[in-house]
Protein backbone atom coordinates (compact mmCIF):
# COMPACT_ATOMS: atom_id res chain seq x y z
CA UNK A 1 39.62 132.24 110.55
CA UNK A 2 42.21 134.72 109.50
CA UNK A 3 40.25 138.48 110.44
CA UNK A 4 43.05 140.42 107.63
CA UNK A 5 40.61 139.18 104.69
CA UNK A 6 37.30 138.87 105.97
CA UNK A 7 34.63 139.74 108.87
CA UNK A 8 32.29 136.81 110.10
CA UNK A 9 29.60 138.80 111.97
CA UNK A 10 28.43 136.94 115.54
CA UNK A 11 26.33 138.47 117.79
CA UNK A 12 27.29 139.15 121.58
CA UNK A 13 25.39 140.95 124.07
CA UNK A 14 23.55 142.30 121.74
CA UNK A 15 26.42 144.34 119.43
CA UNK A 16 26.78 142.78 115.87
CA UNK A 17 30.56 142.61 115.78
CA UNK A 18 33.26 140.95 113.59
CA UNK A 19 34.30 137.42 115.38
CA UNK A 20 37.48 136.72 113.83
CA UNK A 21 39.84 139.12 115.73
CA UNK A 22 41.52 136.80 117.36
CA UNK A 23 43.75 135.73 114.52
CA UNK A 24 47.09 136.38 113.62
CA UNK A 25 47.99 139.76 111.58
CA UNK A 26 51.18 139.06 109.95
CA UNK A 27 54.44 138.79 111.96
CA UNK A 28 52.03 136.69 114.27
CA UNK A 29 50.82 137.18 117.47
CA UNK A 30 48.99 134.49 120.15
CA UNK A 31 49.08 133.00 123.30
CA UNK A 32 51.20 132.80 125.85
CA UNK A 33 54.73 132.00 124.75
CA UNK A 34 58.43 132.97 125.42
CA UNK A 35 59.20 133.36 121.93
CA UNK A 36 55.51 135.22 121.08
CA UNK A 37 56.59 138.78 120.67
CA UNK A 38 52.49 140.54 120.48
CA UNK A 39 49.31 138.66 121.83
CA UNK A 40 46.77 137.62 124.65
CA UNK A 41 48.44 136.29 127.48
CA UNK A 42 45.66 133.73 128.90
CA UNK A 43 45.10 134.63 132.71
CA UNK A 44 43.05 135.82 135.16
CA UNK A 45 42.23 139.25 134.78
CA UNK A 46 42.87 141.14 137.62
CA UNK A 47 44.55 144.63 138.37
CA UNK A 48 47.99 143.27 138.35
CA UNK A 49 47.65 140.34 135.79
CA UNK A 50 49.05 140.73 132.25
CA UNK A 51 46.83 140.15 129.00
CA UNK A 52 48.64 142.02 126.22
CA UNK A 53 52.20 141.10 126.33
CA UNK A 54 52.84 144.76 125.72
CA UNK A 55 50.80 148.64 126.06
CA UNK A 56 48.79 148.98 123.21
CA UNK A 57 48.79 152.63 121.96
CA UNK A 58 48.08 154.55 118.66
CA UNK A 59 49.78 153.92 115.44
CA UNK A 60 50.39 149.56 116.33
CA UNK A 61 49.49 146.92 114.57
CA UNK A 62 48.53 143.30 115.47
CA UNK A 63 46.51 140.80 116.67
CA UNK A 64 46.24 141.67 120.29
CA UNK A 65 44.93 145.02 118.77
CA UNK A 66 41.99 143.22 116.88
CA UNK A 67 41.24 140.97 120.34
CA UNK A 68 41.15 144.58 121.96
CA UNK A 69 39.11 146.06 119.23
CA UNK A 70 36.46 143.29 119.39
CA UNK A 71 36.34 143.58 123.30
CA UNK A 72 35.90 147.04 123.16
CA UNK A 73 32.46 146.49 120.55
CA UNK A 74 31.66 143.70 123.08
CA UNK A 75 31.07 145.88 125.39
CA UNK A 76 29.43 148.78 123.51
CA UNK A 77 32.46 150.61 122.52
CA UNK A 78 31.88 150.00 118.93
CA UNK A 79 35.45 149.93 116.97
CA UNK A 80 35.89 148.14 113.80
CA UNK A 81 38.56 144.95 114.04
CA UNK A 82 40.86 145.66 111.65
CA UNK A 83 44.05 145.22 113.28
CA UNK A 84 45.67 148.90 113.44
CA UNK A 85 44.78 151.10 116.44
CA UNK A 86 43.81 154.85 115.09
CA UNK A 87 42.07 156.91 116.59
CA UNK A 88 38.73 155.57 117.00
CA UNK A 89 39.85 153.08 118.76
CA UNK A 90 42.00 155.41 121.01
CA UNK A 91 38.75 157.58 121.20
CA UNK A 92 36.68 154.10 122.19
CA UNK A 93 39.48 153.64 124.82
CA UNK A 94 39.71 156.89 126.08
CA UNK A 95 35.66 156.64 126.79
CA UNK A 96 36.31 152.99 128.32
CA UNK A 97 38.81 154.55 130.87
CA UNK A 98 36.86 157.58 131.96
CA UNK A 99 33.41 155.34 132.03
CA UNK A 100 35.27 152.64 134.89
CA UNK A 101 37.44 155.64 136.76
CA UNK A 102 41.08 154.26 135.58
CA UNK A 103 43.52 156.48 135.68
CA UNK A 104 44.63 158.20 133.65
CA UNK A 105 42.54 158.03 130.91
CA UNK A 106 45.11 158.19 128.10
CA UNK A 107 43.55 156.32 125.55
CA UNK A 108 46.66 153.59 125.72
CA UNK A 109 46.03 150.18 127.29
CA UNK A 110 48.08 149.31 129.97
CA UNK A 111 47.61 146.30 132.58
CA UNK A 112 44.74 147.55 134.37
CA UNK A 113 42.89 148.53 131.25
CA UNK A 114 43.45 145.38 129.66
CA UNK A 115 42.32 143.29 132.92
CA UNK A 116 39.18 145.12 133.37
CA UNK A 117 38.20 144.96 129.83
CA UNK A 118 38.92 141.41 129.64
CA UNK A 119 37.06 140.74 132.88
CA UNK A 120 33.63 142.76 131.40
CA UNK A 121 33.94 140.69 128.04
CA UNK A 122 34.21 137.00 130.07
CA UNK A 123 31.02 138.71 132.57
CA UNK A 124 29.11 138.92 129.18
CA UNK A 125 30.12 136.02 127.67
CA UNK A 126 27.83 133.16 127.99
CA UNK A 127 28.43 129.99 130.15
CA UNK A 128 31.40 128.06 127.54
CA UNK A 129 30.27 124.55 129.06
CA UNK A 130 33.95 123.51 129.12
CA UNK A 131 35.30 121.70 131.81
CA UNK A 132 38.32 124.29 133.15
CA UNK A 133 41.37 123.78 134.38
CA UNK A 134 45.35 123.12 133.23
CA UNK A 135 44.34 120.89 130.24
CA UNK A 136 46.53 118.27 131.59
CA UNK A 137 43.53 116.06 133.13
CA UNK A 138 41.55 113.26 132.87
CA UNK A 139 38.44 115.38 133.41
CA UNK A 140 39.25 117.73 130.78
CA UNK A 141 40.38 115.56 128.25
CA UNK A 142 39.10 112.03 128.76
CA UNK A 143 38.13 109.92 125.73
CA UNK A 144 39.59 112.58 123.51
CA UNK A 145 42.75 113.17 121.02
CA UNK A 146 44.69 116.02 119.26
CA UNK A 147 42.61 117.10 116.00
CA UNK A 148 45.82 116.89 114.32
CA UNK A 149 47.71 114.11 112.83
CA UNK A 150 51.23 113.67 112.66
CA UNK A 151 52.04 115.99 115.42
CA UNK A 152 55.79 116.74 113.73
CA UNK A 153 54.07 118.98 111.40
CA UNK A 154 52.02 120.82 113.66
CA UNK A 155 53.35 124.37 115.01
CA UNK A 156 53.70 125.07 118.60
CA UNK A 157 51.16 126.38 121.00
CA UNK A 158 52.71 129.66 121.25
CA UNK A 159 51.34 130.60 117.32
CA UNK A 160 48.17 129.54 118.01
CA UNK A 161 45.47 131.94 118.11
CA UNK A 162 41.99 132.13 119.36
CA UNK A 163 38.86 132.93 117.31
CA UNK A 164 35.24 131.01 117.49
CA UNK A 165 37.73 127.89 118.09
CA UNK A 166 41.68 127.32 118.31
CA UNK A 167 43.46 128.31 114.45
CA UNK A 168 46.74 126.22 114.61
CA UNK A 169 48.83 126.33 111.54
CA UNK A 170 51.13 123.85 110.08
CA UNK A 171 54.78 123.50 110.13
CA UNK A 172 55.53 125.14 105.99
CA UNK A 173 52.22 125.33 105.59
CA UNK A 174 51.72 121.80 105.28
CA UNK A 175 48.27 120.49 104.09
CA UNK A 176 46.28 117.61 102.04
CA UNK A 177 47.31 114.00 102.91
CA UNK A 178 50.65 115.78 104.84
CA UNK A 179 48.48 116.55 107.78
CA UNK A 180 45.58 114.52 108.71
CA UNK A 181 42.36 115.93 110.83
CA UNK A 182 40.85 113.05 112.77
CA UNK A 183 37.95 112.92 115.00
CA UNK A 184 38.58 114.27 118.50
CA UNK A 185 35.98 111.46 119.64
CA UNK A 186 33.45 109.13 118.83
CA UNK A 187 30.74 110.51 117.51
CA UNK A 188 28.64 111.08 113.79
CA UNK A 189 29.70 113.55 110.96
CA UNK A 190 26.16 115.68 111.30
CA UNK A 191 27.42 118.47 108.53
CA UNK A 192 29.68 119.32 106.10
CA UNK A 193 30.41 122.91 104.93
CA UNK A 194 30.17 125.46 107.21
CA UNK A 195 29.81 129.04 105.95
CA UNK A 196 33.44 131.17 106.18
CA UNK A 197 34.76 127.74 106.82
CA UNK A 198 34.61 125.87 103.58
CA UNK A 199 32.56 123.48 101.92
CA UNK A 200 34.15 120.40 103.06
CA UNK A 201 34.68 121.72 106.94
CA UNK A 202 33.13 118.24 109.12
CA UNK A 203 31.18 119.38 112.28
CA UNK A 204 31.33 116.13 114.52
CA UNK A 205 28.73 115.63 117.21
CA UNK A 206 30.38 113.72 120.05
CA UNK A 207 28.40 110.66 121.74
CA UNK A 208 29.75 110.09 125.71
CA UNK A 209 32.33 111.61 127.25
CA UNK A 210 32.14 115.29 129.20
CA UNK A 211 31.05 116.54 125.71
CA UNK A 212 28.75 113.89 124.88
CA UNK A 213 25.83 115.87 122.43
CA UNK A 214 28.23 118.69 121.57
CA UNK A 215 28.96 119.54 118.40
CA UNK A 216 33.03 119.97 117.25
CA UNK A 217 33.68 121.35 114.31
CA UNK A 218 37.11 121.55 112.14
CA UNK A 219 37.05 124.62 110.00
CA UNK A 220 39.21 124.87 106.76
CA UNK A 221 39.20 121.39 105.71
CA UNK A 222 39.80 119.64 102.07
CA UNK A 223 38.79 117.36 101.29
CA UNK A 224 36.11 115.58 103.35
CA UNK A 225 37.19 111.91 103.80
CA UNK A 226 34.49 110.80 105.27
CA UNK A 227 30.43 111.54 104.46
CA UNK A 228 27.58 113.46 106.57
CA UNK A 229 25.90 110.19 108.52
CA UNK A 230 29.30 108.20 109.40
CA UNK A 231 29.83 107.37 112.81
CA UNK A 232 33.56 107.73 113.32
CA UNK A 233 35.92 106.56 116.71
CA UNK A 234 38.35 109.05 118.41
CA UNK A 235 41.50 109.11 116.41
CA UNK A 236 40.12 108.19 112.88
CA UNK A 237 40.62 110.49 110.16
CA UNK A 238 37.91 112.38 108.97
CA UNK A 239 39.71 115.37 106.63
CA UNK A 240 42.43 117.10 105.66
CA UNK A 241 43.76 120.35 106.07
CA UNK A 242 42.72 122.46 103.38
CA UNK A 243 45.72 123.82 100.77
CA UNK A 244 45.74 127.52 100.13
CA UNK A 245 42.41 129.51 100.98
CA UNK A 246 40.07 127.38 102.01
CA UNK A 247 36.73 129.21 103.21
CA UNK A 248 38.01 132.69 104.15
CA UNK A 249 41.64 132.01 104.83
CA UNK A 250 44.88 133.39 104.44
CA UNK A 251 46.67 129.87 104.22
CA UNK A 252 46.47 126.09 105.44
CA UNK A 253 45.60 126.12 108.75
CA UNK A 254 42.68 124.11 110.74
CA UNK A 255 40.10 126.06 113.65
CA UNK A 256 39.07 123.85 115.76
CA UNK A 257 35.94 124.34 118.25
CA UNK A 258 33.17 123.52 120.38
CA UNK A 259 29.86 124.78 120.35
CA UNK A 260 28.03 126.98 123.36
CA UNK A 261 25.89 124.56 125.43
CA UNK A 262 22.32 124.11 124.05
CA UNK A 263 23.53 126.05 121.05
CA UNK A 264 23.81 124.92 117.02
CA UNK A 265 26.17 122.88 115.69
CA UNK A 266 28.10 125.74 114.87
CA UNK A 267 29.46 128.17 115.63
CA UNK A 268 29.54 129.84 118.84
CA UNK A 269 30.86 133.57 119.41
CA UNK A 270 33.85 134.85 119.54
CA UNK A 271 35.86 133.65 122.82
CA UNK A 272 32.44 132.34 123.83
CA UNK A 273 34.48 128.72 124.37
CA UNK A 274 37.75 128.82 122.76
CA UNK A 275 39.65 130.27 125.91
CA UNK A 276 38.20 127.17 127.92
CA UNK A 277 38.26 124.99 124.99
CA UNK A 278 42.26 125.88 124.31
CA UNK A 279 43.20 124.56 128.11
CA UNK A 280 41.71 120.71 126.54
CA UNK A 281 43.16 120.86 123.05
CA UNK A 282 46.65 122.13 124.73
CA UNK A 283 46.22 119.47 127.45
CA UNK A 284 46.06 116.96 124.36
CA UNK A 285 48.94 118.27 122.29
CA UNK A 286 50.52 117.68 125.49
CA UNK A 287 49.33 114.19 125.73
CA UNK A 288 50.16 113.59 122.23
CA UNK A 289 54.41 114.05 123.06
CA UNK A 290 54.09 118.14 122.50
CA UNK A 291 56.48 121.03 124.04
């Protein structure tokens, strides 16, 4: 969901915080990429790893700055997400630094910073339930397929940005019966409509598999093609993306998730499964004849 024109409020270890940060301000900004100029680099935090592609200071805008602002109020450093880092957030940083002993405590995030943060936020996350690992196996991604149909008008890996689920746009904002959202398994269509998300946004609860009982759900859609109750194979459409501002939106895109283990059909917190969660829907683009 695109955070620039709304909040969805998700609670995480206790902090009511805005979960959409993760998206794209404009001039884009996502995972790892060589052309992605601003973002999260997905790796293991450590001292020496990077997770902003650049230091974060006063006075920038962007998405990694949102994902940094909502890490910050995960972890009780309460900032609002709105993309531009004043000086509330340096002040949030500045306490951040001094509270964990890194030096020195500038109120700018560096690589240490960053990795430390990163590493509280995935402590307090809750258990994703994802099976881990490149994306490219059959553990990860057996008995399932890309969300998105064809995949010629689906935009690289490198804009894609993580929220609740996975937001991948379209290639010129493309949408209607020019890209076609299809069932990631087998399963049954157990809602339509999910609040933020539209009113036509399927939530598909997979039967077998390594997800079997989860819940997937495909925000942004329109229209519906298929009703609550159907029981629908992997690879048969079940929507399409949604033209304009579908839900709260900024354009045609879909978010694709899972939900936490044991948790509601939707939606889980923010990062609470997309970073595992993007390793299987990249391991399927993959699959599907992506670069």
């Amino acid at each position: 969901m695109r955070v620039l024109r709304r909040f969805l409020v998700a609670t995480l270890v206790g902090t009511i915080l805005p979960a959409g940060a993760a998206l794209a301000a404009s001039g884009g900004a996502g995972l790892v990429g060589t052309t992605t100029p601003k973002g999260i680099v997905k790796v293991s935090a450590s001292a020496g790893a990077h997770v902003f592609t650049r230091t974060l200071r006063k006075g920038q805008h962007g998405a990694d700055v949102s994902i940094l602002q909502s890490w910050l109020s995960d972890v009780g450093y309460n900032v609002p997400s709105t993309g531009y880092f004043g000086s509330m957030t340096k002040t949030a940083v500045h306490r951040f630094q001094l509270a964990y002993s890194l030096t020195p405590a500038s109120g700018s995030v560096g690589r240490r910073t960053a990795a430390t943060l990163q590493a509280l936020v995935q402590q307090t996350a809750k258990s994703t339930g994802v099976a881990t690992g490149t994306g490219t196996t059959t553990t990860t991604t057996a008995g399932l397929v890309f969300p998105l149909k064809p995949l010629s008008r689906v935009l690289a890996p490198s804009t894609w940005s993580l929220d609740q689920g996975i937001d991948i746009s379209t290639l010129n904002s493309d949408c209607a019966s020019q890209v076609i959202e299809v069932a990631m398994a087998a399963g049954t269509i157990v809602q339509e409509g999910i609040d933020g998300f539209g009113p036509d946004a399927p939530v598909l609860k997979v039967s077998g598999g390594p997800y079997d009982g989860r819940s997937i759900y495909y925000g942004h859609a329109a229209p519906a093609l298929v009703p609550v109750g159907a029981t629908v194979t992997a690879g048969e459409p079940i929507a399409e993306v949604g033209c304009g501002d579908v839900g709260i939106s900024s354009g045609p895109h879909i978010e694709i998730g899972i939900n936490s283990p044991g948790g509601p059909p939707c939606c889980p917190g923010y990062q609470e499964t997309s970073p595992a969660w993007y390793d299987v829907i990249l391991g399927l683009y993959k699959q599907a004849g992506g670069h």
